[in-house]
Protein backbone atom coordinates (compact mmCIF):
# COMPACT_ATOMS: atom_id res chain seq x y z
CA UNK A 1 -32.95 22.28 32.75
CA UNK A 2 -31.67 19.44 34.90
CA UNK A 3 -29.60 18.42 32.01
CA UNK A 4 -27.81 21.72 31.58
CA UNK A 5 -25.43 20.89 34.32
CA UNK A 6 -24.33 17.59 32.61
CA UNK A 7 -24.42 18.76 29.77
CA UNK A 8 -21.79 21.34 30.46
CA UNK A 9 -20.06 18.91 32.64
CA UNK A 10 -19.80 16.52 29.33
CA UNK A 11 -18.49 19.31 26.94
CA UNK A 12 -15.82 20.59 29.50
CA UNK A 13 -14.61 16.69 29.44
CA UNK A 14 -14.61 16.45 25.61
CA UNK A 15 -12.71 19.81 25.10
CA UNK A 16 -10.03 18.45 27.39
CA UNK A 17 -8.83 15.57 25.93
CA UNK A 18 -5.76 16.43 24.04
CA UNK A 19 -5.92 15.64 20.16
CA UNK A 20 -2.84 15.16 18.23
CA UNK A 21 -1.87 18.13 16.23
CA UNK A 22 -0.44 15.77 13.70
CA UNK A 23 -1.42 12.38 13.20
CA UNK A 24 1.51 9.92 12.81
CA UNK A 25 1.90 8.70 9.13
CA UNK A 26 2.89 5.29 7.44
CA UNK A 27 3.29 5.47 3.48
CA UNK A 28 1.45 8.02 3.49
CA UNK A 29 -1.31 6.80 5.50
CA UNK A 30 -2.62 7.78 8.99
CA UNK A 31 -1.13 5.07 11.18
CA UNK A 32 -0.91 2.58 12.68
CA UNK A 33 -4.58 2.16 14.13
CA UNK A 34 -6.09 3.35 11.10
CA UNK A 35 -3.74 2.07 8.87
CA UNK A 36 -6.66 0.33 6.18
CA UNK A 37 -4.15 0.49 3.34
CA UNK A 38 -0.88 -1.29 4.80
CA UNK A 39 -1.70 -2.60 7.93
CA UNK A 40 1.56 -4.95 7.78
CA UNK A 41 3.86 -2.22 7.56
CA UNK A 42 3.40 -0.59 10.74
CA UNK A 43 6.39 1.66 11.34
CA UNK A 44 7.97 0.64 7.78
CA UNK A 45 8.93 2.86 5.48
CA UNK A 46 7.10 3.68 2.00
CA UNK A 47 8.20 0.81 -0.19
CA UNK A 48 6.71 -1.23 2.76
CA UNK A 49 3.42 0.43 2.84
CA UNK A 50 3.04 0.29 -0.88
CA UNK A 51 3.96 -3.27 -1.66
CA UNK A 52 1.70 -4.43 1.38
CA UNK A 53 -0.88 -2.24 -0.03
CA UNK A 54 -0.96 -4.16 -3.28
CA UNK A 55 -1.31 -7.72 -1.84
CA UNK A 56 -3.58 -6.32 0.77
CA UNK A 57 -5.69 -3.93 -1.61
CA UNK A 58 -6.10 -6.58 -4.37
CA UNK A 59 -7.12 -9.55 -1.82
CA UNK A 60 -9.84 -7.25 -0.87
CA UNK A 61 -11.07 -6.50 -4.15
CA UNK A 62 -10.52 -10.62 -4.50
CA UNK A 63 -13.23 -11.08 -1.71
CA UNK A 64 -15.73 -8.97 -2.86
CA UNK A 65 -15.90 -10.10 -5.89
CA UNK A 66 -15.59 -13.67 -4.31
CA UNK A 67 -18.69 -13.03 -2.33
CA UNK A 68 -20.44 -12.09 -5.50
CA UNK A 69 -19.96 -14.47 -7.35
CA UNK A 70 -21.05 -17.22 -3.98
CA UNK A 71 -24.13 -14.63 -3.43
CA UNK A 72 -25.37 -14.45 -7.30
CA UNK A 73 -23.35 -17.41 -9.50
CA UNK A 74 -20.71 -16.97 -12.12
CA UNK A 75 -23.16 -15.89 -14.58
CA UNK A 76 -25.47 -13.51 -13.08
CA UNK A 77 -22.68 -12.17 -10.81
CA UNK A 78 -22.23 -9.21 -13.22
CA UNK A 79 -25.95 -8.52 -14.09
CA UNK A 80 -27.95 -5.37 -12.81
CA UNK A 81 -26.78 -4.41 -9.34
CA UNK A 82 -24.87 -7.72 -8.65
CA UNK A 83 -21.09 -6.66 -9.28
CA UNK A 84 -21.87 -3.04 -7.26
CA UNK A 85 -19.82 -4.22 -4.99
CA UNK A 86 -17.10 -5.32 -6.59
CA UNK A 87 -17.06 -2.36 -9.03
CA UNK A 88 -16.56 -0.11 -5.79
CA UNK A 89 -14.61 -1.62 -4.37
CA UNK A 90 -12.02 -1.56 -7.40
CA UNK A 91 -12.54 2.40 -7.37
CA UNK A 92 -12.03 2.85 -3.63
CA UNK A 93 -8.97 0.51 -4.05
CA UNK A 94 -7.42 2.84 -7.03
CA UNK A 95 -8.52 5.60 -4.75
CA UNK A 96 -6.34 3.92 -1.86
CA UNK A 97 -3.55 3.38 -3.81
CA UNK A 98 -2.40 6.88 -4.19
CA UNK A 99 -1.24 7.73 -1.37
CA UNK A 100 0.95 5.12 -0.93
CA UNK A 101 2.31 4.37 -5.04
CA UNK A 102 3.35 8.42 -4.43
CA UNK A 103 5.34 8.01 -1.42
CA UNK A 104 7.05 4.43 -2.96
CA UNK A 105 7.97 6.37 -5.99
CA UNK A 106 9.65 9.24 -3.87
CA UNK A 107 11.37 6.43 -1.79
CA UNK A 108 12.71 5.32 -4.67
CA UNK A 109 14.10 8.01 -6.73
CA UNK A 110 17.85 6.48 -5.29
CA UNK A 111 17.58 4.01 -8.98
CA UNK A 112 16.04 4.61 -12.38
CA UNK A 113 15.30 0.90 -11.76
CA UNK A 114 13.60 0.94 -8.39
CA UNK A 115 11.35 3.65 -9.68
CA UNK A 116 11.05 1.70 -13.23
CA UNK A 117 9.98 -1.48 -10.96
CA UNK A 118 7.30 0.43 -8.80
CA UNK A 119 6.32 1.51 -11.53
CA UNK A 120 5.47 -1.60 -13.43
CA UNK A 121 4.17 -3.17 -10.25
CA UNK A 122 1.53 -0.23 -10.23
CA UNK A 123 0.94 -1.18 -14.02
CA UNK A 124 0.75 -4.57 -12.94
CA UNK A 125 -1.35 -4.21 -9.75
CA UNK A 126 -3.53 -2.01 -11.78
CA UNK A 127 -4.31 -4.68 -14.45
CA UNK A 128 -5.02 -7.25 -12.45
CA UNK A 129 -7.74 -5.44 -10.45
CA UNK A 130 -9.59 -4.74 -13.73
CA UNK A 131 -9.38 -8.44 -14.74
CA UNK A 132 -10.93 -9.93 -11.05
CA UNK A 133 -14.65 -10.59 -13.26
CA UNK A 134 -15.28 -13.54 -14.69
CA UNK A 135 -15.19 -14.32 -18.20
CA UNK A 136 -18.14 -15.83 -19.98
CA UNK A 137 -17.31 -19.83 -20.17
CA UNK A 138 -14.24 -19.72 -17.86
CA UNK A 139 -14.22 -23.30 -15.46
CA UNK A 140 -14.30 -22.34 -11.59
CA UNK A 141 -11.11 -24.00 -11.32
CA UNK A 142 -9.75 -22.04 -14.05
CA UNK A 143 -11.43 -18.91 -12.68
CA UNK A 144 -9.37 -19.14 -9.33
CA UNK A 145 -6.60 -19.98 -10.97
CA UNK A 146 -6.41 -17.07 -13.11
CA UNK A 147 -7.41 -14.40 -9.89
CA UNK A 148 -4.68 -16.22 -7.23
CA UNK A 149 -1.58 -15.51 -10.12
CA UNK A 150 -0.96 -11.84 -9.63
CA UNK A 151 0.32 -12.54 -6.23
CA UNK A 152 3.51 -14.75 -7.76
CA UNK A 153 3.94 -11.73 -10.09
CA UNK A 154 3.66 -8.93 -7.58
CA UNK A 155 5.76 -11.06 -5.02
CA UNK A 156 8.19 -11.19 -7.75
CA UNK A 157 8.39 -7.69 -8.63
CA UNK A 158 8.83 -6.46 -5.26
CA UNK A 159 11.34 -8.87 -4.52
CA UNK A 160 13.22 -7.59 -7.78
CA UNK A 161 12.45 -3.99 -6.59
CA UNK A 162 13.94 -4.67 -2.56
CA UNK A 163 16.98 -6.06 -4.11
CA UNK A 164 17.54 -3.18 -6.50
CA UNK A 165 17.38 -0.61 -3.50
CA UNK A 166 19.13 -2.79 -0.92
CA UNK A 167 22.23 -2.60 -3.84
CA UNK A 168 21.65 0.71 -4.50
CA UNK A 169 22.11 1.78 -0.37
CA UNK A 170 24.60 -0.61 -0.53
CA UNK A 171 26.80 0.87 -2.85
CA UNK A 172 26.17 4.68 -1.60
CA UNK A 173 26.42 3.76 2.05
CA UNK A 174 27.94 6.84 3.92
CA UNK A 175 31.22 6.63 4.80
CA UNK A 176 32.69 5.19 7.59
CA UNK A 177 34.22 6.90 10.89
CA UNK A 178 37.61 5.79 9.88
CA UNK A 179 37.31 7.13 6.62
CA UNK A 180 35.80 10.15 7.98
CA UNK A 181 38.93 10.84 10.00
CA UNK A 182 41.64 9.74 7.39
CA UNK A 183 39.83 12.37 4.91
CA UNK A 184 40.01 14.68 7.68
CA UNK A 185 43.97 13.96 7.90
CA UNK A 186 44.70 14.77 4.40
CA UNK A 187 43.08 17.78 4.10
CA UNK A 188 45.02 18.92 7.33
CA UNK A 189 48.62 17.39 5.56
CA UNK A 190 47.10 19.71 2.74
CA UNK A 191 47.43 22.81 3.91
């Protein structure tokens, strides 16, 4: 009974801190101190959150199966149990991925191309996740080699993506004040 008072005392303190009717979002995501997926894009927009998502997303996938393969060998890393780690973390990563691919493809519906490129880079991203195991006979040098290459190609890819909407908003910028006002003159000479 002595604890009833505290008790009380603790619930009236928890009901009045004020929760956040809606959490703020980045790509997607609940941000930024929960941001798992991108958290280098931090007030960026979707394109951000989805190409840091990729090169954050695969690296962890990267690890896992890194730590595998240091825990178990090259051979045995895939045996039994031994890759259960690695296998979900490639499903929670496709999982993760959602959210944010969604939100880059709405970002970039202002080009065919920009929506083509995020496209491929999910294709791409995608590919490379399922090809993080080893393969039977492969060196260790040759191993690491193969896993650190689809950064080049997603670096590339978003690079050729950024440029394609930076021309895009380039070319459709809104017009300027000046213009705004000589319009504004002709339609008055006009009438």
């Amino acid at each position: 009974m002595r604890l009833a008072p505290f008790v009380s005392a603790a619930a009236l303190a928890a009901a009045s801190i004020a929760v956040p009717a809606h959490a703020e979002m980045i790509g997607g995501n609940p941000g930024p101190q929960h941001n798992y997926v991108c958290p280098n894009a931090d007030g960026k927009g979707a394109l951000d959150c989805y190409f840091d998502a990729v090169l954050h997303l695969y690296t962890m996938c990267r690890h896992v199966k890194s730590i595998e393969i240091i825990e178990f060998g090259y051979e045995k890393s895939t045996e039994g149990f031994n890759g259960a780690k690695s296998e979900y973390c490639l499903v929670k990563q496709k999982i993760n991925i959602i959210r944010p691919y969604q939100a880059a493809l709405r970002e970039a519906t202002v080009s065919k191309q920009a929506v083509e490129g995020v496209r491929s880079l999910q294709e791409a991203f995608l590919g490379a996740l399922d090809k993080l195991g080893w393969m039977q006979g492969e060196s260790d040098e040759a191993y690491k080699k193969r896993v650190a290459a689809p950064y080049d190609d997603f670096t590339t890819r978003i690079d050729g993506i950024k440029k394609i909407v930076a021309v895009v908003q380039q070319k459709t910028a809104p017009a300027s004040a000046s213009a705004a006002k000589k319009s504004g003159r002709a339609d008055k000479d006009k009438r």
